[in-house]
Protein backbone atom coordinates (compact mmCIF):
# COMPACT_ATOMS: atom_id res chain seq x y z
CA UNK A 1 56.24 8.44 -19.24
CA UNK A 2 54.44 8.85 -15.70
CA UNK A 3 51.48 10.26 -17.84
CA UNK A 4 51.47 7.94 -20.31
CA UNK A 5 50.77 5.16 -17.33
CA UNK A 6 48.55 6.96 -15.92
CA UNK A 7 46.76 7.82 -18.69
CA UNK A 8 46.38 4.06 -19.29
CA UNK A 9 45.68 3.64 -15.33
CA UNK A 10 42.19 5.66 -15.70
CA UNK A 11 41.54 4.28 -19.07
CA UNK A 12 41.96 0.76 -17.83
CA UNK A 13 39.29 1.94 -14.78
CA UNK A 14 36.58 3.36 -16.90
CA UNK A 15 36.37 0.10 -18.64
CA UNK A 16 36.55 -2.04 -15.34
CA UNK A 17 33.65 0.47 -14.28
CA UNK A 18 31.56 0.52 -16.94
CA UNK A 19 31.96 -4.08 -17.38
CA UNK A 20 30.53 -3.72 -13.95
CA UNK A 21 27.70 -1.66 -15.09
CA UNK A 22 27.01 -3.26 -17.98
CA UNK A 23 26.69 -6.83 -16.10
CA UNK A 24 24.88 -5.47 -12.84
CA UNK A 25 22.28 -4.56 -15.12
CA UNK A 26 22.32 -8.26 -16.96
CA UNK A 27 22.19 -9.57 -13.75
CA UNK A 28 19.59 -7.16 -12.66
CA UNK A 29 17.15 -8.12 -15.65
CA UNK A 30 17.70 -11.87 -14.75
CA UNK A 31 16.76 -11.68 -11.50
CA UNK A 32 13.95 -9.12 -11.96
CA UNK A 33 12.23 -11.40 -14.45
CA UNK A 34 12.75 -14.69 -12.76
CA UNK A 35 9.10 -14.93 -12.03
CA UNK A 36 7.48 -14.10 -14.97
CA UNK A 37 5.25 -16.99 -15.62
CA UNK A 38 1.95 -16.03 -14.66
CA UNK A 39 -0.90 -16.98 -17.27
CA UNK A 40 -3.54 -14.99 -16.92
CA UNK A 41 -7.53 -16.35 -18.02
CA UNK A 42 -9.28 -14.94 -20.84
CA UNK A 43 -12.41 -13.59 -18.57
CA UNK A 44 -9.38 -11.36 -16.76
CA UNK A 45 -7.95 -9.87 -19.53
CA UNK A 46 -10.51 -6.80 -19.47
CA UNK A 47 -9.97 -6.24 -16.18
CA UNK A 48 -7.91 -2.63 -15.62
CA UNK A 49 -5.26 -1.48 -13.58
CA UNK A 50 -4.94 2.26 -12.41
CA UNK A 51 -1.65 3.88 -11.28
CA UNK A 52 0.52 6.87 -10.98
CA UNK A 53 3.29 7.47 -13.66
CA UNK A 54 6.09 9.67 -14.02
CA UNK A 55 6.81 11.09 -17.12
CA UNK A 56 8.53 14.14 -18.12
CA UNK A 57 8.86 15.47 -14.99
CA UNK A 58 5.36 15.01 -13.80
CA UNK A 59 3.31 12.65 -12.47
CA UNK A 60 0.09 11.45 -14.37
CA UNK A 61 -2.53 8.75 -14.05
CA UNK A 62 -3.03 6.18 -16.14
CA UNK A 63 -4.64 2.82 -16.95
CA UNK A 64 -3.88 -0.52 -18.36
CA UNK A 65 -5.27 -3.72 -18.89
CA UNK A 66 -3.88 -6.87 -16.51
CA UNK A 67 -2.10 -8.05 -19.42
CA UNK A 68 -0.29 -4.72 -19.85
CA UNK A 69 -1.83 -4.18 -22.97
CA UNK A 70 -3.90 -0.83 -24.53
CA UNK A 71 -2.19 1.66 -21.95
CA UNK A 72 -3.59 4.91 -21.86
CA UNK A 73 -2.83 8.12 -19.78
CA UNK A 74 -5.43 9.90 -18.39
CA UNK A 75 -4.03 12.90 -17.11
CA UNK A 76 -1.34 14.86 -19.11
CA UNK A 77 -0.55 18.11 -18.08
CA UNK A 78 2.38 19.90 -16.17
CA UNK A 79 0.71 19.30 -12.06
CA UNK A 80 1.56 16.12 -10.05
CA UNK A 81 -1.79 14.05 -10.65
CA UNK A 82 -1.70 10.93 -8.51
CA UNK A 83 -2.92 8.31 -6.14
CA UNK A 84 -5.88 7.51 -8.12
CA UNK A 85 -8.90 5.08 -6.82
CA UNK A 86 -12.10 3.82 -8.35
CA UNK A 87 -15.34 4.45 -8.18
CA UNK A 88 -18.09 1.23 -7.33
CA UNK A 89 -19.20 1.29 -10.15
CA UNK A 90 -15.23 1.63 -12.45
CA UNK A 91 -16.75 5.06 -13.85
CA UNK A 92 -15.02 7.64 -11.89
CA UNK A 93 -11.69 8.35 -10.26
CA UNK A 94 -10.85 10.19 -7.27
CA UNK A 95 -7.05 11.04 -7.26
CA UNK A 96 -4.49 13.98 -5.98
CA UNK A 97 -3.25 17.01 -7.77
CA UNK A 98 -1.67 20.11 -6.81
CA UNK A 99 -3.33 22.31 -9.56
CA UNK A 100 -3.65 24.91 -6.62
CA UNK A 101 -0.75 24.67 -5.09
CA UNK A 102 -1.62 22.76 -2.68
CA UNK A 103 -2.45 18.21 -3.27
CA UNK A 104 -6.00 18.61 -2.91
CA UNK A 105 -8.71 15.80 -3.60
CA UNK A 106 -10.13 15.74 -7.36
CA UNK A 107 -12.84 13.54 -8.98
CA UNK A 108 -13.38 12.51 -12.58
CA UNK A 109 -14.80 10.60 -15.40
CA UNK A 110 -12.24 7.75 -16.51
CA UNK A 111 -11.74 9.12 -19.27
CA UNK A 112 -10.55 12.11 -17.77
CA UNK A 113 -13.39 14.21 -18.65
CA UNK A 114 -15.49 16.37 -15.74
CA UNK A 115 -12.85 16.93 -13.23
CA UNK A 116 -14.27 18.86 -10.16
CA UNK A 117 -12.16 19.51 -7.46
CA UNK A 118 -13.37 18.16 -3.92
CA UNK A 119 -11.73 19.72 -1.39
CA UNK A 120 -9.96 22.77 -0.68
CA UNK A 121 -8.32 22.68 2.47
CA UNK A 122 -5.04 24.52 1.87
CA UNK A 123 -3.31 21.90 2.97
CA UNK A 124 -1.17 18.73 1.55
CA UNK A 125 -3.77 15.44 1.08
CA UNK A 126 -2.57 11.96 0.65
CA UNK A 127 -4.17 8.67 -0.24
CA UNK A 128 -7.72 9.10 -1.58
CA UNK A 129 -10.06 5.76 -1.07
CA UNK A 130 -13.72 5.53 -2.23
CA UNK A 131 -16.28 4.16 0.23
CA UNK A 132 -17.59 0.58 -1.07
CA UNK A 133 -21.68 2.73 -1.32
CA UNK A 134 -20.40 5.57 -3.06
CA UNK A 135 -20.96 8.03 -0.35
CA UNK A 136 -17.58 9.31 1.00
CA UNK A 137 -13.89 9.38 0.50
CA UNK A 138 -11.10 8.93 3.13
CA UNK A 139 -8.08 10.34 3.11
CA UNK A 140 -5.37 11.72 5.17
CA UNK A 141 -4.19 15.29 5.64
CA UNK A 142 -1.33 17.35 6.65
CA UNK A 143 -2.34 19.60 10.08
CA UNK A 144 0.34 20.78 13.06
CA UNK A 145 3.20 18.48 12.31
CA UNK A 146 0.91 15.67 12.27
CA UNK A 147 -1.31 13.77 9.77
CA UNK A 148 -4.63 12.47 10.33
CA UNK A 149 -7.41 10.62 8.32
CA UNK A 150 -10.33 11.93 7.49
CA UNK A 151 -13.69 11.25 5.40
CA UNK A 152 -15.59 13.70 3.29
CA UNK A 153 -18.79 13.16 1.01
CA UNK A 154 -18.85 13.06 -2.59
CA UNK A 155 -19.82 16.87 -3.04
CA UNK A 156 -17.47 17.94 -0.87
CA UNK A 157 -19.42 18.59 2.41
CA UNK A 158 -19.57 16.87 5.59
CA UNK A 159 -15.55 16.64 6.72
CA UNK A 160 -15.06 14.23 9.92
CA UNK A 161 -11.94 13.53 11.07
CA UNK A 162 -11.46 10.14 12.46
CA UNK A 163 -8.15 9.90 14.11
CA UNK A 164 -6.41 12.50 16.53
CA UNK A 165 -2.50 12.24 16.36
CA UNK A 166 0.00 13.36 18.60
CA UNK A 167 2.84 15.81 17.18
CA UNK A 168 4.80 14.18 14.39
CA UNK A 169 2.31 11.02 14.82
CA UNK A 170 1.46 10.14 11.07
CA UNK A 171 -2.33 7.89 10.52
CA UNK A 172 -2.11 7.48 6.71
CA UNK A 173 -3.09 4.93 3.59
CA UNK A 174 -6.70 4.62 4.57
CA UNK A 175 -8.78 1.64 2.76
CA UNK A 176 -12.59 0.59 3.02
CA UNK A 177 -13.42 -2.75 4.35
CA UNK A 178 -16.01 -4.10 1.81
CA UNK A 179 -18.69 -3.72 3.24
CA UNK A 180 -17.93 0.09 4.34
CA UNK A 181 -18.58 -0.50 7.92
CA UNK A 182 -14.27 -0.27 8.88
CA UNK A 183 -11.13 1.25 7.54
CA UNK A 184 -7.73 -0.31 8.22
CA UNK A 185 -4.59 2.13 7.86
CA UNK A 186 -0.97 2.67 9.13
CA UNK A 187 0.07 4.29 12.26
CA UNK A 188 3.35 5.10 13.49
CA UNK A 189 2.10 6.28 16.98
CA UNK A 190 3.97 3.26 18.25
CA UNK A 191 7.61 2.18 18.30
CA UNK A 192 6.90 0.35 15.02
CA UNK A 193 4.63 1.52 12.36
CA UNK A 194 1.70 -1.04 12.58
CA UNK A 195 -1.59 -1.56 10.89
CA UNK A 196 -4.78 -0.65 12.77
CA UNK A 197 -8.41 -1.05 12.13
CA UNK A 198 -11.57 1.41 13.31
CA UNK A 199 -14.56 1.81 12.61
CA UNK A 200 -16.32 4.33 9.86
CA UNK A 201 -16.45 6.72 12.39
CA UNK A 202 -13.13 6.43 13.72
CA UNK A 203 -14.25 4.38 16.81
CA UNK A 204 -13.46 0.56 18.33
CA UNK A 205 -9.59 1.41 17.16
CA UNK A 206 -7.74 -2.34 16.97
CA UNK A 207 -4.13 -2.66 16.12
CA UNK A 208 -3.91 -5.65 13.67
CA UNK A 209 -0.47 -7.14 14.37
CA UNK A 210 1.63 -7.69 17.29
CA UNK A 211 4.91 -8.36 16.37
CA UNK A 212 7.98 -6.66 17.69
CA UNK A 213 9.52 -6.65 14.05
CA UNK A 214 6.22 -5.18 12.22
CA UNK A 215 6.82 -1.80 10.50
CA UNK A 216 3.36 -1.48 8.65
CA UNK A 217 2.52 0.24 5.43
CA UNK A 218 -0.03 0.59 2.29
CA UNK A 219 -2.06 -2.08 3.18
CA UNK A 220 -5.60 -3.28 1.16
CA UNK A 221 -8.51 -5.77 1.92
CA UNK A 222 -9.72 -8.44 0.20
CA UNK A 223 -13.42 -8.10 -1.28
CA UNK A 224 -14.71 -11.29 0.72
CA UNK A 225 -13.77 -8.99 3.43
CA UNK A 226 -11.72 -11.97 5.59
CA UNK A 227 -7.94 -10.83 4.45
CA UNK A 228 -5.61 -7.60 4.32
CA UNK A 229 -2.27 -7.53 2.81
CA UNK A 230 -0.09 -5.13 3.38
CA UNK A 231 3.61 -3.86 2.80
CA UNK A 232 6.03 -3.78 5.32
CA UNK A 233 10.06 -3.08 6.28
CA UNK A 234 11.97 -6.47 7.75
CA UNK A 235 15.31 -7.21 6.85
CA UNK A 236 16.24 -3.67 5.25
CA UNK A 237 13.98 -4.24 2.64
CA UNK A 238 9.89 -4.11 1.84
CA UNK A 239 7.72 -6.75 1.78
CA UNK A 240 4.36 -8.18 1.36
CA UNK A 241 2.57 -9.71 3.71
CA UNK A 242 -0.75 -11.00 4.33
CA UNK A 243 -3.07 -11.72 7.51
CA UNK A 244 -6.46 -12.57 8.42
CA UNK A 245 -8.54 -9.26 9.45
CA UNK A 246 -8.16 -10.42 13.04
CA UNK A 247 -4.13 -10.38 12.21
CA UNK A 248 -4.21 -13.91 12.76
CA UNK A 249 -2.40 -16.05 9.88
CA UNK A 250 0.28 -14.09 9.63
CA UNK A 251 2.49 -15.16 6.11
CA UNK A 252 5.35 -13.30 3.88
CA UNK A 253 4.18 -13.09 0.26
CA UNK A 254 7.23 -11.96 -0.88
CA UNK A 255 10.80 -12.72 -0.36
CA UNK A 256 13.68 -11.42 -1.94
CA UNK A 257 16.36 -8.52 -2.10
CA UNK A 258 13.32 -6.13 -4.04
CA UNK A 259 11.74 -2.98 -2.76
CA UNK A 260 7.85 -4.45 -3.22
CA UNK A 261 5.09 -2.86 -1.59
CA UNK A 262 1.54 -1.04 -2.46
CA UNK A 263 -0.15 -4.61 -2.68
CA UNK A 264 -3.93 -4.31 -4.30
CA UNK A 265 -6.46 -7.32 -4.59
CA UNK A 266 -7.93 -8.26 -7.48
CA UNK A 267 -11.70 -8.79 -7.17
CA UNK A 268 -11.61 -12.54 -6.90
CA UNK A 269 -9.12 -12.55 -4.21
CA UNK A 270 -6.63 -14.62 -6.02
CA UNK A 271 -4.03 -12.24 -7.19
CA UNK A 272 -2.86 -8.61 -6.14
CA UNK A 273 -1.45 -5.72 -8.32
CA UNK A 274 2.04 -4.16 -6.56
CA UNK A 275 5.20 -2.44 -7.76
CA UNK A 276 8.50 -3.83 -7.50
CA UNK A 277 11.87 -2.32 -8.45
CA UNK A 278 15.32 -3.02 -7.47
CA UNK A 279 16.61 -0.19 -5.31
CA UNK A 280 20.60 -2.07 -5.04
CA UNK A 281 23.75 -0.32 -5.79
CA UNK A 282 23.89 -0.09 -9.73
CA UNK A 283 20.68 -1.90 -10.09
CA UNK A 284 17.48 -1.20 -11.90
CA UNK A 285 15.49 1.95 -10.04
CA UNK A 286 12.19 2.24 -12.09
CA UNK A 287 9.33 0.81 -9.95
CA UNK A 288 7.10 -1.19 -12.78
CA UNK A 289 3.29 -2.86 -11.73
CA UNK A 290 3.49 -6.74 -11.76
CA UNK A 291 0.93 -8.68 -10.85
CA UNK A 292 0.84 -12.23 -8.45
CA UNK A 293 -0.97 -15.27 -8.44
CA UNK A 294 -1.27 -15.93 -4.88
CA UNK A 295 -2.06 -19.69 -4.92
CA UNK A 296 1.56 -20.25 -6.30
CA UNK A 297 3.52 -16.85 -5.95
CA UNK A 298 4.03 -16.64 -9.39
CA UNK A 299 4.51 -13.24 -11.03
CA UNK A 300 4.25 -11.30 -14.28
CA UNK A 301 4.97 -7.67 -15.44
CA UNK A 302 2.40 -5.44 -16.53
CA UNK A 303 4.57 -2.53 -17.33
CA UNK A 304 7.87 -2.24 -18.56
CA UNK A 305 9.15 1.23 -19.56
CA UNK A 306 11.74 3.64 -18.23
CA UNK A 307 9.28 5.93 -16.31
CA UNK A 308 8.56 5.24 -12.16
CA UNK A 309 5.24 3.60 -12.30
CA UNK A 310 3.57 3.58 -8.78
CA UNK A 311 0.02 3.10 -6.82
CA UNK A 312 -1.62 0.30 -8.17
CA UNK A 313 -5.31 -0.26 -7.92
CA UNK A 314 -7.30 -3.03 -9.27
CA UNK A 315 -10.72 -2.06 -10.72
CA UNK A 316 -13.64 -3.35 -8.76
């Protein structure tokens, strides 16, 4: 008899656990869609968006159009390819992989044709970013407990480093002012993690905001040159937010319970690529790419799969 109720005891509980499954994820698809009304123009439709997926154990990079149409993967092979940025001119990509072992830098054709490796510095690379002239790629590399950014040129000669942390200091997510002439990226040198701007050379170092609850991240410029937006932690969660390059005009672009960072501009200024997922208990934990309208705040989703989808960049 006591088995018999007990039997029915854990029955009854796998069904009470699995109803609450079953709606958290309801519930998770309402709220993760609520802002999917973005209309995009017909002129934007051919513009592309490069990221980093996961699939089958391995991450790859791949493209897709705004409108989340004509996907294709670039990369498909069993090394972690990722963190991919554009050329000037759309026809290249400069991205990570650990073919050797170590995440070195690589360069391509789009269509994943012509890779040559860059770099060989035995070390583990992060966040590749093309110069606006063509000339060099930034990045930031592992050394001593601490990581630094650095520029190299295109053929793989002429490696500066630009920053000079302290132990476990971490200068990361370098990006190219428009005009080439400055680089904004995240510290954590400070008792925040904040967003600082230098120089090409690494000189006239600026922090951009001044805020005792900042905790910078990924951040990207605008191609008029006069905004940055930028990811960071507040309230237990991340966030977008945007600032003029003198961190003045300080706004939240997004607001909500999400995980949403790795913002991107769109060429125009108007919008910005970034992933979003919903990292709650029992809640939806693939990061997709959306896309925002930043006039209104209005959003849409440009991928929708079961994979981690990461690293957005808007072609140029």
């Amino acid at each position: 008899m006591v088995f018999k109720e007990l039997k029915g005891s854990i029955i009854l509980l796998v069904v009470v656990i699995l109803f609450v499954i079953a709606a958290s994820y309801i519930v998770t698809q309402i709220d993760y869609n609520k802002k999917e009304e973005l209309v995009l123009e017909k002129n934007e439709i051919e513009e592309k968006i490069l990221f980093t997926t996961l699939r089958k154990g391995y991450k790859e990079i791949a493209i897709i159009n705004i409108d989340g149409s004509n996907e294709k993967i670039i990369t498909n092979n069993s090394y972690n390819d990722e963190q991919a940025d554009w050329s000037p001119d759309n026809s290249k990509i400069v991205f990570i992989s650990n073919r050797t072992g170590n995440k070195e830098i690589y360069i391509m054709n789009i269509n994943g044709k012509d890779v040559k490796q860059l770099t060989n510095l035995k070390t583990s690379l992060d966040y590749p970013a093309w110069s606006p002239d063509g000339q060099k790629i930034a990045f930031s590399a592992w050394h001593n407990e601490r990581k630094d950014i650095y520029t190299i040129d295109t053929d793989g000669t002429n490696l500066q480093k630009l920053t000079a942390a302290d132990y476990k200091i971490h200068n990361e997510y370098p990006t190219w002012s428009p005009d080439g002439k400055k680089i904004v990226f995240r510290s954590d040198k400070g008792i925040n993690a904040d967003i600082y701007i230098m120089d090409r050379d690494g000189s006239n170092l600026e922090k951009l905001i001044e805020k005792s609850f900042f905790d910078g991240g990924y951040a990207d410029w605008s191609y008029d040159g006069e905004k940055i937006v930028f990811t960071t932690h507040i309230d237990g969660n991340k966030e977008i937010f945007m600032a003029e390059v003198d961190g003045s005009n300080l706004r939240r672009i997004t607001n909500n319970n999400l995980y949403e960072g790795y913002p991107s501009f769109s060429p125009d200024g108007k919008k910005i690529a970034f992933i979003k997922y919903d990292n709650r208990f029992l809640r939806r934990k693939y990061a997709e790419i959306h896309i925002m309208d930043l006039s209104d705040n209005k959003t849409k989703r440009v991928t929708e799969n079961l994979y981690q989808d990461n690293y957005p960049k808007w072609s140029n």
